[in-house]
C-alpha atoms as a PDB file:
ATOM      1  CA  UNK A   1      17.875 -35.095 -13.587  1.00  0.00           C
ATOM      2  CA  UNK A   2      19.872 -33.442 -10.822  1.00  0.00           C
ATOM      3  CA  UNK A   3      20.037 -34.517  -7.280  1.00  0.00           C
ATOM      4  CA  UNK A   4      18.823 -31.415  -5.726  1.00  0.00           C
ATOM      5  CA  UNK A   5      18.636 -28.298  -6.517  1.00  0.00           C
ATOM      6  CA  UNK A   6      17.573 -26.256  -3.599  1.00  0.00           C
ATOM      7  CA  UNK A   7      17.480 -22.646  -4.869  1.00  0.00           C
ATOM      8  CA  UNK A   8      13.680 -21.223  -4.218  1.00  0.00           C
ATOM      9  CA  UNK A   9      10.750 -20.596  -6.643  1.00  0.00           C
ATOM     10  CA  UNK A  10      10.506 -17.087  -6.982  1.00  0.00           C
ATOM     11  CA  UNK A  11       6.642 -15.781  -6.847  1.00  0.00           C
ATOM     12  CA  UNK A  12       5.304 -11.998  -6.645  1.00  0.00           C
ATOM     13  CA  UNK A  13       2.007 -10.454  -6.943  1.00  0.00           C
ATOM     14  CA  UNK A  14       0.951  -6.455  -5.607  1.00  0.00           C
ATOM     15  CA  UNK A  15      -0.135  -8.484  -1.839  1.00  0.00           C
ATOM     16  CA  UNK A  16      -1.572 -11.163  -0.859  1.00  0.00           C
ATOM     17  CA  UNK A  17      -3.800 -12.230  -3.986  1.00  0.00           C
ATOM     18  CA  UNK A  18      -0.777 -14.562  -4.752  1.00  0.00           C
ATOM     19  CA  UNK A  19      -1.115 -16.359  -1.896  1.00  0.00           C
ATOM     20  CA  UNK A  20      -3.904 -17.954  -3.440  1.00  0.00           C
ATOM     21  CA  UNK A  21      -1.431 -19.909  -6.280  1.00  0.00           C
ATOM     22  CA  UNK A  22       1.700 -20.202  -3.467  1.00  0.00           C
ATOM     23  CA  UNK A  23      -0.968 -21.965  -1.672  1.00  0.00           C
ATOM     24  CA  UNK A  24      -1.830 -24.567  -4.581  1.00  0.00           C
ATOM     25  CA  UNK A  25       2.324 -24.447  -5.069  1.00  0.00           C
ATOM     26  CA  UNK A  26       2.897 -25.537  -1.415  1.00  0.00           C
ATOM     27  CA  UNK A  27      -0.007 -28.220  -1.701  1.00  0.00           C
ATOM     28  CA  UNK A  28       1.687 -30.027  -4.893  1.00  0.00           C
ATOM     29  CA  UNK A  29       5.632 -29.197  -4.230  1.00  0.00           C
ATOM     30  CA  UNK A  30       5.773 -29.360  -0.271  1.00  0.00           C
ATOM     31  CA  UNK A  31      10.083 -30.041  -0.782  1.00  0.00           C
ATOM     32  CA  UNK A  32      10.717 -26.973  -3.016  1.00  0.00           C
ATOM     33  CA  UNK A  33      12.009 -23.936  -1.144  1.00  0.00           C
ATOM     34  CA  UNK A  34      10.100 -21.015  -1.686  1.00  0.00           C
ATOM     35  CA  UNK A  35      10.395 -16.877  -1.722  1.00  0.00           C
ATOM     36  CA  UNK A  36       7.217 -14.616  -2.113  1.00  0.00           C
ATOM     37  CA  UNK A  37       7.194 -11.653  -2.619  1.00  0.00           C
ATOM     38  CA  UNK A  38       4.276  -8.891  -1.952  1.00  0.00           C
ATOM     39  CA  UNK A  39       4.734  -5.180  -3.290  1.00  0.00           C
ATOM     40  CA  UNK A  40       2.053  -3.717  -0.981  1.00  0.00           C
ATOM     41  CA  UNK A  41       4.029  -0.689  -1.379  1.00  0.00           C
ATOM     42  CA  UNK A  42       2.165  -0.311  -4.782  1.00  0.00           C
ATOM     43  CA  UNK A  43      -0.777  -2.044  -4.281  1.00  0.00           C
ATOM     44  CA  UNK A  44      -3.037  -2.560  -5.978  1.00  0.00           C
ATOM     45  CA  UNK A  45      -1.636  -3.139  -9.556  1.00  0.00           C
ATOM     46  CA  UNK A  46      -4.894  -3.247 -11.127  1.00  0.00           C
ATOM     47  CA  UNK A  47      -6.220   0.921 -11.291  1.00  0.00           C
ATOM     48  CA  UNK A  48      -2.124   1.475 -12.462  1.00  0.00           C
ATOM     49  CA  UNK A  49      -0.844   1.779 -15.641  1.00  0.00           C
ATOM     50  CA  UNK A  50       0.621  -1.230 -17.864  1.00  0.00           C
ATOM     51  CA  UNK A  51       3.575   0.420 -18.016  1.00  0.00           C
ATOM     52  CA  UNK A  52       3.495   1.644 -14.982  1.00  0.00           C
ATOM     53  CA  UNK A  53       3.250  -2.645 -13.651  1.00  0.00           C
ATOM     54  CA  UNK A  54       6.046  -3.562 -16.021  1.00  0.00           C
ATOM     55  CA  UNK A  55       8.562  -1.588 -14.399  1.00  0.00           C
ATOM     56  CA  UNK A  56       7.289  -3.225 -11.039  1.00  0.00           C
ATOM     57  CA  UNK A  57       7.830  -6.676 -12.054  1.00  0.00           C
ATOM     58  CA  UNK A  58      11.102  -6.281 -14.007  1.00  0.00           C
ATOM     59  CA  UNK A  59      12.852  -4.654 -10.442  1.00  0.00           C
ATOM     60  CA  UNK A  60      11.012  -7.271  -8.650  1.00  0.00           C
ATOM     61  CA  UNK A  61      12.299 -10.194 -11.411  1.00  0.00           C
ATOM     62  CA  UNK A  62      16.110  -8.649 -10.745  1.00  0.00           C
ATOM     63  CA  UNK A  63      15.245  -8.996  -7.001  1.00  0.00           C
ATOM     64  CA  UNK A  64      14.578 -12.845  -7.311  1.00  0.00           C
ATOM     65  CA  UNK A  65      16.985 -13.569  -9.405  1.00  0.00           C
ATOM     66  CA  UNK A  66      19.477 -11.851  -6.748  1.00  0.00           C
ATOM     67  CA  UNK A  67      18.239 -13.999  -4.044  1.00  0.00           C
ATOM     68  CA  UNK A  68      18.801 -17.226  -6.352  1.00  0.00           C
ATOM     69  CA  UNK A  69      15.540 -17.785  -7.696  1.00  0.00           C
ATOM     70  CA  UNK A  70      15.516 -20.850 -10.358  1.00  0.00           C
ATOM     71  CA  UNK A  71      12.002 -20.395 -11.835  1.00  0.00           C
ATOM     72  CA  UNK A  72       9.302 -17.123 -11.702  1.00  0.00           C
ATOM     73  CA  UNK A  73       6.129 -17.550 -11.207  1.00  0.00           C
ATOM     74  CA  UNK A  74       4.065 -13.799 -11.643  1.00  0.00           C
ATOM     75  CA  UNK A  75       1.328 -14.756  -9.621  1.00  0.00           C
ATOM     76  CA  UNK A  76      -0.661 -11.365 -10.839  1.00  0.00           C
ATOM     77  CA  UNK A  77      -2.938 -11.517 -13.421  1.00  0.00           C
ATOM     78  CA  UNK A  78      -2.732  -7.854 -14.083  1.00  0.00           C
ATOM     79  CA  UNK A  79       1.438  -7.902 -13.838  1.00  0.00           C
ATOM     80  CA  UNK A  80       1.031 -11.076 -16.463  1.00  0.00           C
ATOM     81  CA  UNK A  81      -0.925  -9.084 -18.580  1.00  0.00           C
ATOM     82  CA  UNK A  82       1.642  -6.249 -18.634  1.00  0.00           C
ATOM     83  CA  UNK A  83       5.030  -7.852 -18.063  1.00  0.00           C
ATOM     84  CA  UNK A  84       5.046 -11.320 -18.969  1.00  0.00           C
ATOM     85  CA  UNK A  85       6.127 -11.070 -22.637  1.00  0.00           C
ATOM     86  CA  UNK A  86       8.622  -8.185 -21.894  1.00  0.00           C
ATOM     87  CA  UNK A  87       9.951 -10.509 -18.913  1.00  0.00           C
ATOM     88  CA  UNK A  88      10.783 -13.180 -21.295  1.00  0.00           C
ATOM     89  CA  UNK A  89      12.417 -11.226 -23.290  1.00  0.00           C
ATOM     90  CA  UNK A  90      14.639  -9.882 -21.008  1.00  0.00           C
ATOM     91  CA  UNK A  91      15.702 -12.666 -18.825  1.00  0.00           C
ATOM     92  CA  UNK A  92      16.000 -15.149 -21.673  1.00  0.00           C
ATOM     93  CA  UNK A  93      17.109 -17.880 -19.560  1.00  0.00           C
ATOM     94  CA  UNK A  94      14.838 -17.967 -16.544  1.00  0.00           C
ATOM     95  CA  UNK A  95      11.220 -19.975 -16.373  1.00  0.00           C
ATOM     96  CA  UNK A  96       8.781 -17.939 -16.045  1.00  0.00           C
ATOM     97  CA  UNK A  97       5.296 -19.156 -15.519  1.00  0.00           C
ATOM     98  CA  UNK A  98       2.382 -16.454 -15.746  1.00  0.00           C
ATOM     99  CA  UNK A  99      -1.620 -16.118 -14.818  1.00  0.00           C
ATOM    100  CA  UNK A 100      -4.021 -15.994 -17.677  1.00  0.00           C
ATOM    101  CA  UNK A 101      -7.646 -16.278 -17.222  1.00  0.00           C
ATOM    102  CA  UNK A 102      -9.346 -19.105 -17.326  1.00  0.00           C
ATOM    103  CA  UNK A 103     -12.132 -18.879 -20.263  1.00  0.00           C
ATOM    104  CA  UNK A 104     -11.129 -21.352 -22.232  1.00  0.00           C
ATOM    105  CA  UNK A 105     -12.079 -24.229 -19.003  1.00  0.00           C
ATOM    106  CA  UNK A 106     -15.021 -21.952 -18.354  1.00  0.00           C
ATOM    107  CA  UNK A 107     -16.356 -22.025 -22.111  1.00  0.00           C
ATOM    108  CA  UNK A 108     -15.492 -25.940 -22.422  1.00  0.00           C
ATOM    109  CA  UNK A 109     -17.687 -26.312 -19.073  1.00  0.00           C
ATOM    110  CA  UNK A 110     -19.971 -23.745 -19.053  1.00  0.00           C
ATOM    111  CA  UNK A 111     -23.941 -25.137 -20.372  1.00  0.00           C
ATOM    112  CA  UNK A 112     -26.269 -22.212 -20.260  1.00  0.00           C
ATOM    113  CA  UNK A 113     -22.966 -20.235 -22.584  1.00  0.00           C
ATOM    114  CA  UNK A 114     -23.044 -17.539 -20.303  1.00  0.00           C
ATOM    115  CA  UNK A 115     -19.724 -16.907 -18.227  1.00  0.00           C
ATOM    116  CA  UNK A 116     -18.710 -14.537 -15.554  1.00  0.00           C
ATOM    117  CA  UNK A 117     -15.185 -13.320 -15.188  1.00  0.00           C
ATOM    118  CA  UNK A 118     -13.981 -10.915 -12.309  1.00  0.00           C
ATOM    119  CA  UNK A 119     -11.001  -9.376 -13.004  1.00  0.00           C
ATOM    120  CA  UNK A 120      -9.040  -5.711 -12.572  1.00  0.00           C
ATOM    121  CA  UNK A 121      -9.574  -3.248 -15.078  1.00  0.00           C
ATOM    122  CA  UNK A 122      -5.999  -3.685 -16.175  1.00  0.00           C
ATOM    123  CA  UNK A 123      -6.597  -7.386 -17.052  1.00  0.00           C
ATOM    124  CA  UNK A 124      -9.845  -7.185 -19.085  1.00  0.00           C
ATOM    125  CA  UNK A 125      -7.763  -3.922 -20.425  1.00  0.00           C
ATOM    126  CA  UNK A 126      -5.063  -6.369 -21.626  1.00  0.00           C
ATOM    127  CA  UNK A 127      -4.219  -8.095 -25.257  1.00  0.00           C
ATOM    128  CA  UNK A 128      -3.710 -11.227 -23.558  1.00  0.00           C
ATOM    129  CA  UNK A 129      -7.251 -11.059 -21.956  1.00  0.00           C
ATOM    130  CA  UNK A 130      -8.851 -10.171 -25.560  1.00  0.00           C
ATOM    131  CA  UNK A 131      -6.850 -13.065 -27.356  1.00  0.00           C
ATOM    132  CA  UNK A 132      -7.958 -15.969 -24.886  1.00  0.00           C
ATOM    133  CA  UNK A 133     -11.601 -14.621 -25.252  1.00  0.00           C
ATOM    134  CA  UNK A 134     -11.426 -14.458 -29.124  1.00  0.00           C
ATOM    135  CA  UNK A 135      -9.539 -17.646 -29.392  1.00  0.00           C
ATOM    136  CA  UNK A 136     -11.842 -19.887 -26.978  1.00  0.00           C
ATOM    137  CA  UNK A 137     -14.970 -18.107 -26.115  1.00  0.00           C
ATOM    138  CA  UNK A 138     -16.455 -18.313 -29.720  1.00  0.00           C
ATOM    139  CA  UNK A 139     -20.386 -18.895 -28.957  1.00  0.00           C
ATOM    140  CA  UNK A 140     -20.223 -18.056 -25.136  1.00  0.00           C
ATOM    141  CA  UNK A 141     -21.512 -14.680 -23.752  1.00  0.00           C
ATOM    142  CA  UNK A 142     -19.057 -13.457 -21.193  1.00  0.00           C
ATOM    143  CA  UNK A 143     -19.966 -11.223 -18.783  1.00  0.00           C
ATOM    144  CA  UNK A 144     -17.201  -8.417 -16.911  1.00  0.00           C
ATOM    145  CA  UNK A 145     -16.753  -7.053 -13.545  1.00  0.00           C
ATOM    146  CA  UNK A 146     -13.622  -5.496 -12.414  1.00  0.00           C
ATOM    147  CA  UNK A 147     -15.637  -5.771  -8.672  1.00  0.00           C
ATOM    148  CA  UNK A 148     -13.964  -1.981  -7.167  1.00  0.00           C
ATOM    149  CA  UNK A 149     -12.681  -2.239  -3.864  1.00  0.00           C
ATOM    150  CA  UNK A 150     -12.757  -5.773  -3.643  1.00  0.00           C
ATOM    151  CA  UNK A 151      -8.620  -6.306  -3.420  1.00  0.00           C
ATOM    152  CA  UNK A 152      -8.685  -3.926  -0.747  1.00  0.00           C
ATOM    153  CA  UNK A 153     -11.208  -5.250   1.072  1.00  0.00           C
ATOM    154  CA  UNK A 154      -9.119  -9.053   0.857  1.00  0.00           C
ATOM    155  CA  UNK A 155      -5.736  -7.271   1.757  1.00  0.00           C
ATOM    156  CA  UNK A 156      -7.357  -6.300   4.817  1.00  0.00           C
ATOM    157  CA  UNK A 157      -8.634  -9.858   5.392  1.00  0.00           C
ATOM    158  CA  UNK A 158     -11.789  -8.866   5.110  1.00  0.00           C
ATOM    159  CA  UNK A 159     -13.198 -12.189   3.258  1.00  0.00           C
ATOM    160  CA  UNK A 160     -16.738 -12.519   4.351  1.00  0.00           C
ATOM    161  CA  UNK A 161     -17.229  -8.791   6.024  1.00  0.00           C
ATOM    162  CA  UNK A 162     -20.425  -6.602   5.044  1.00  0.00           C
ATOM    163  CA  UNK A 163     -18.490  -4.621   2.561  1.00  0.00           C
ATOM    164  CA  UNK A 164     -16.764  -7.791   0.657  1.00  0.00           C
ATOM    165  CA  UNK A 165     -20.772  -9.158   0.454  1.00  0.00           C
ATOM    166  CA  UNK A 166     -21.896  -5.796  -0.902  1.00  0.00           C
ATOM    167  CA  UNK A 167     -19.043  -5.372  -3.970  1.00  0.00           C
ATOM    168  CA  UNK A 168     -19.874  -9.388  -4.386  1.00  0.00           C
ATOM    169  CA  UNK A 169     -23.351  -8.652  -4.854  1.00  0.00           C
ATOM    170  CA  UNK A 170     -23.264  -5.981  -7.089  1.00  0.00           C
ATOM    171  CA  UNK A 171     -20.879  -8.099  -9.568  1.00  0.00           C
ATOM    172  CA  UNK A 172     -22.751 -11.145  -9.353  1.00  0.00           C
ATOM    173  CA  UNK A 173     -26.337 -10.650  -8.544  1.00  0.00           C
ATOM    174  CA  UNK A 174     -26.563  -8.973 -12.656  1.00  0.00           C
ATOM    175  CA  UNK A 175     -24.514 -11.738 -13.781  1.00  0.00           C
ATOM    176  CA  UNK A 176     -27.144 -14.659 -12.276  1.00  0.00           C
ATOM    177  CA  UNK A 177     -30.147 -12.488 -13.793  1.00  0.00           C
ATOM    178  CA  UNK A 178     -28.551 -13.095 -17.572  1.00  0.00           C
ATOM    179  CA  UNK A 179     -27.757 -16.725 -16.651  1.00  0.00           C
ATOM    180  CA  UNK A 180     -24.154 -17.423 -15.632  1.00  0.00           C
ATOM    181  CA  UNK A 181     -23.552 -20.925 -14.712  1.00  0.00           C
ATOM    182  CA  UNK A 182     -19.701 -20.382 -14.559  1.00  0.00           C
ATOM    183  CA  UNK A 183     -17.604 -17.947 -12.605  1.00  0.00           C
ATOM    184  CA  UNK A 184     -13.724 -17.197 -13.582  1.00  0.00           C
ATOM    185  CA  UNK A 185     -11.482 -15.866 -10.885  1.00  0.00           C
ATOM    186  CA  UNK A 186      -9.309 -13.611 -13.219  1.00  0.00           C
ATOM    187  CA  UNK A 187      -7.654 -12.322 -10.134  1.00  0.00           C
ATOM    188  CA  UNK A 188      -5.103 -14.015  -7.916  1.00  0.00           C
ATOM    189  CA  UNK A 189      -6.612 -12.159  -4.742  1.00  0.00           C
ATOM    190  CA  UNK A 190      -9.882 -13.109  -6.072  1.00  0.00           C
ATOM    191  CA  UNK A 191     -10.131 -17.270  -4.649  1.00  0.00           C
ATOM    192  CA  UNK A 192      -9.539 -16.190  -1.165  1.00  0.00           C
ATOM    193  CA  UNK A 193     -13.874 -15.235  -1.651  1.00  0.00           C
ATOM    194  CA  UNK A 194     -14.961 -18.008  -3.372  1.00  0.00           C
ATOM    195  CA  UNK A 195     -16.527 -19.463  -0.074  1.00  0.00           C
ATOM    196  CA  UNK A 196     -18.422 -15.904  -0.284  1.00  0.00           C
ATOM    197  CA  UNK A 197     -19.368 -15.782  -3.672  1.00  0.00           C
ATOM    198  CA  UNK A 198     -20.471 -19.603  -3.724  1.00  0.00           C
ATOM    199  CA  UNK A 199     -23.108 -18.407  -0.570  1.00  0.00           C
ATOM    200  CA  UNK A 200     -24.246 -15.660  -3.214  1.00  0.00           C
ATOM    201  CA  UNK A 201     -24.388 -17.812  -6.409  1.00  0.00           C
ATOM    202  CA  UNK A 202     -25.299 -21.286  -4.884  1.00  0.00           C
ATOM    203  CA  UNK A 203     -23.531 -24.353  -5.777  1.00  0.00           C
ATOM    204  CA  UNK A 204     -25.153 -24.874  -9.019  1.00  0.00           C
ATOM    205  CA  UNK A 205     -22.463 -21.906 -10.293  1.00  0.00           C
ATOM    206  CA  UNK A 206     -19.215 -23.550 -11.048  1.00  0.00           C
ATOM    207  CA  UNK A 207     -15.932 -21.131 -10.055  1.00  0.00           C
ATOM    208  CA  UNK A 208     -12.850 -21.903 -11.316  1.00  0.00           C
ATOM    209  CA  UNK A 209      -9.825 -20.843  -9.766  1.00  0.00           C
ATOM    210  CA  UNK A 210      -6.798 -21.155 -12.090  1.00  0.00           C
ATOM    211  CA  UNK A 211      -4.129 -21.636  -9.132  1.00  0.00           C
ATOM    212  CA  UNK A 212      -4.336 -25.135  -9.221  1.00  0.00           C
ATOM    213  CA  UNK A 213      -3.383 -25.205 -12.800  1.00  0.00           C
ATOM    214  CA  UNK A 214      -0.658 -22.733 -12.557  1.00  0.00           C
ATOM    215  CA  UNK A 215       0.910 -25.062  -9.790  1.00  0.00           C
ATOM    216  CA  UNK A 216       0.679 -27.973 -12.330  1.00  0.00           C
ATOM    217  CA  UNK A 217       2.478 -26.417 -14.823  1.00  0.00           C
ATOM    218  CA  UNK A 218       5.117 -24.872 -12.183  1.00  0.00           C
ATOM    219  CA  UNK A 219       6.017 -28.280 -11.373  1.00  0.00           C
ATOM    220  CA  UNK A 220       6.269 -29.288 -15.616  1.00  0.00           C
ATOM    221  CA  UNK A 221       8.448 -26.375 -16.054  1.00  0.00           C
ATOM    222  CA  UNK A 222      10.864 -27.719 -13.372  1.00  0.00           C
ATOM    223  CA  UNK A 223      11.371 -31.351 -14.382  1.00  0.00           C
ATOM    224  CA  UNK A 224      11.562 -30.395 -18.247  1.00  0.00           C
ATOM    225  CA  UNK A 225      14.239 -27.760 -16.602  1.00  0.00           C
ATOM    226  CA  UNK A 226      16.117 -30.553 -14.682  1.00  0.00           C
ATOM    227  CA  UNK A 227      15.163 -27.932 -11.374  1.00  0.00           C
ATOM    228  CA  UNK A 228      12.973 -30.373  -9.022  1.00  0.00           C
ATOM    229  CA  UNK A 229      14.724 -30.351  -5.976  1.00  0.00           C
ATOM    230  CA  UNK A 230      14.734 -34.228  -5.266  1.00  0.00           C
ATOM    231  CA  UNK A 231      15.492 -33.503  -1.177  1.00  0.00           C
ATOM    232  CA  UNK A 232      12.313 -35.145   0.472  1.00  0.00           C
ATOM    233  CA  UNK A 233      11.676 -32.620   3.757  1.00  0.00           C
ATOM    234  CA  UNK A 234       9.320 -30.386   3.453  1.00  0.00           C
ATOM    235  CA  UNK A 235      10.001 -26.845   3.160  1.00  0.00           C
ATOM    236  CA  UNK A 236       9.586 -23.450   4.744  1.00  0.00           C
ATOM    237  CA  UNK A 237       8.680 -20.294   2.698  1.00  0.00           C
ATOM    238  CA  UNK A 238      10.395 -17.201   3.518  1.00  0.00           C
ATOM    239  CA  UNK A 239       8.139 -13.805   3.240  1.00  0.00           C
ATOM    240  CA  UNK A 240       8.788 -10.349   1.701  1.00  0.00           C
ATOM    241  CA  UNK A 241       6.934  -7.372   1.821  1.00  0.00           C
ATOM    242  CA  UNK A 242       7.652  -3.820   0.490  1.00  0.00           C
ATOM    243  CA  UNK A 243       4.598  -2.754   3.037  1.00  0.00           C
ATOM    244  CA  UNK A 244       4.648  -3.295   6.276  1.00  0.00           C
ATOM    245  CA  UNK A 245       5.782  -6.516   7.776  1.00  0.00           C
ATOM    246  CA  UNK A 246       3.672  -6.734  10.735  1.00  0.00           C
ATOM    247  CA  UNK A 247       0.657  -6.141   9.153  1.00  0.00           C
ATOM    248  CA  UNK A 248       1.740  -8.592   6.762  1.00  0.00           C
ATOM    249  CA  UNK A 249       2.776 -11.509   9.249  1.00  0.00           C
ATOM    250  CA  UNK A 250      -0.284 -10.980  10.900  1.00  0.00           C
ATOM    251  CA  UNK A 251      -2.326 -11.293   7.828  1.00  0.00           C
ATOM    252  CA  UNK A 252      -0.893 -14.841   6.718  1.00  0.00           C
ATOM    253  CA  UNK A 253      -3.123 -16.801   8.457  1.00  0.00           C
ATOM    254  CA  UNK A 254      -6.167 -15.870   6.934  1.00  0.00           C
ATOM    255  CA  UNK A 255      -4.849 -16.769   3.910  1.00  0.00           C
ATOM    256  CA  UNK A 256      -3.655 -20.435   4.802  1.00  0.00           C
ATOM    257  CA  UNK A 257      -0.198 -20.102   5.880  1.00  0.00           C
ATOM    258  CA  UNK A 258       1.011 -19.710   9.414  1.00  0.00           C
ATOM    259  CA  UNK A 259       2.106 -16.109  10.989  1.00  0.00           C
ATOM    260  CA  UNK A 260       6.009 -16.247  10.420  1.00  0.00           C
ATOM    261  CA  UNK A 261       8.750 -13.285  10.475  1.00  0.00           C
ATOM    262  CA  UNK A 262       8.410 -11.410   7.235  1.00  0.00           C
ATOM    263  CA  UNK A 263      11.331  -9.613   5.723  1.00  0.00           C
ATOM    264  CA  UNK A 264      11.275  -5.631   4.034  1.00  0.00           C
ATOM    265  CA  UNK A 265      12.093  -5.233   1.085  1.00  0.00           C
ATOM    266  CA  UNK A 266      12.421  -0.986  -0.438  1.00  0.00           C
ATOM    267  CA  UNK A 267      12.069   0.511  -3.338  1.00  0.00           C
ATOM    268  CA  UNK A 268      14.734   3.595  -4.535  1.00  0.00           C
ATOM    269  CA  UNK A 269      14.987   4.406  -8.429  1.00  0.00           C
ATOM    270  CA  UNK A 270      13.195   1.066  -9.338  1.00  0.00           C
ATOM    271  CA  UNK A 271      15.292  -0.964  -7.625  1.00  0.00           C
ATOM    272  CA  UNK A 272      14.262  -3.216  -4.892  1.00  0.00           C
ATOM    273  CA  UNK A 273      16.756  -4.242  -2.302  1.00  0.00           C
ATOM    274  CA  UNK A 274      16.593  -5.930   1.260  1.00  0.00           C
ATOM    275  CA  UNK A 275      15.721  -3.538   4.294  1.00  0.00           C
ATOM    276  CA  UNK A 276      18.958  -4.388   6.849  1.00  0.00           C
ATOM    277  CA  UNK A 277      17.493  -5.590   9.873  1.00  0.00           C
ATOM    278  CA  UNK A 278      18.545  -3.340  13.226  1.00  0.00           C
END
């Protein structure tokens, strides 16, 4: 293995959903530098097309890679869904490491059968989405809810609000009528409620958030790639939004991290490129 290798993580999502597995990322690799990446500019991903996403997340992938990014992580379930395979493809030579919903935990935990997954329309719109479900969920009744609103209400930082309650209700409240024991966060922005939807459920409903997972397999990816930084001090992330950066520095502590300067990022022709500072 190499001493150090101290080029960042790339990780991207529409906002600030992916803040939810760069939180699980900074909990198990504290020493790796770090470089997320928000396109609030076009969020959210989930009511826009497939191929609409893909083009998002292969000028956001040429972005990272431009600011030295060793490994990818899409931290979007719905840019997974539509970019992940293409992304491959394209960059042949770079990790990537992508969401995909957890049934298959859910259906190996789940004792009444019935399972709950929230997700965005793109997602449970995906072939990725269908395969896990066919592949794992043999026997189990899943139940959908694409929960409108609900990643606007969390970009906000609106996590236990009236409205956030209300869209939680109406999702869940049909699902714990049929018998749902276990609840699958199919959207990054989606673990920032669990506190919220474990006060609606009760504790007896398992949730599973896949962002600890994803972190676990972030850190396989970089010693089988020989790109664990071996440099003990712990690390700072550095922030980038296509939105607005205020808004956005202001937001972070909601989320986990502390407020920090957050840099612009702009879109022109599909190409993303950094804002120059005045």
């Amino acid at each position: 293995m190499i001493d150090s290798v101290p080029n960042p993580i790339g990780v991207f999502d529409s906002g600030v959903g992916g803040l939810s597995v760069l939180r699980a990322m900074r909990d198990l690799l504290p020493t790796q530098e770090m470089i997320y990446l928000a396109d609030q500019a076009h969020v959210p991903y989930g009511t826009r097309s497939l191929e609409e996403v893909r083009q998002f997340s292969t000028g956001i992938t040429r972005f990272l890679i431009s600011q030295g990014a060793k490994l990818i992580v899409v931290a979007c379930n719905t840019a997974s869904v539509a970019s992940l395979k293409s992304l491959r493809e394209e960059f042949p030579v770079m990790p990537f490491v992508g969401m995909e919903p957890a049934v298959k935990p859910a259906a190996e935990q789940t004792h009444s059968r019935v399972v709950g997954v929230l997700a965005t329309y793109a997602t449970f719109q995906g072939a990725m989405y269908a395969s896990v479900v066919e592949r794992f969920a043999q026997g189990v009744t899943i139940l959908e809810d694409h929960c409108p609103g609900l990643v606007a209400e969390i970009e906000k930082g609106n996590l236990n609000g009236k409205e956030t309650e209300q869209i939680l209700r109406r999702a869940l409240e049909p699902m714990l009528d049929k018998g749902v024991d276990t609840v699958v966060m199919g959207c990054t922005h989606y673990p920032f409620v669990i506190p919220l939807i474990q006060k609606i459920t009760g504790p007896e409903v398992r949730v599973i958030d896949p962002a600890p997972a994803i972190a676990r397999q972030v850190l396989r990816l970089l010693e089988s790639h020989n790109l664990f930084s071996l440099n003990q001090s712990e690390k700072s992330i550095r922030f980038l939004t296509s939105g607005d950066t205020i808004q956005f520095a202001k937001s972070l502590p909601y989320f986990s991290f502390e407020s920090t300067s957050v840099e612009k990022v702009e879109w022109q022709d599909n190409t993303l490129s950094l804002k120059e500072s005045k």
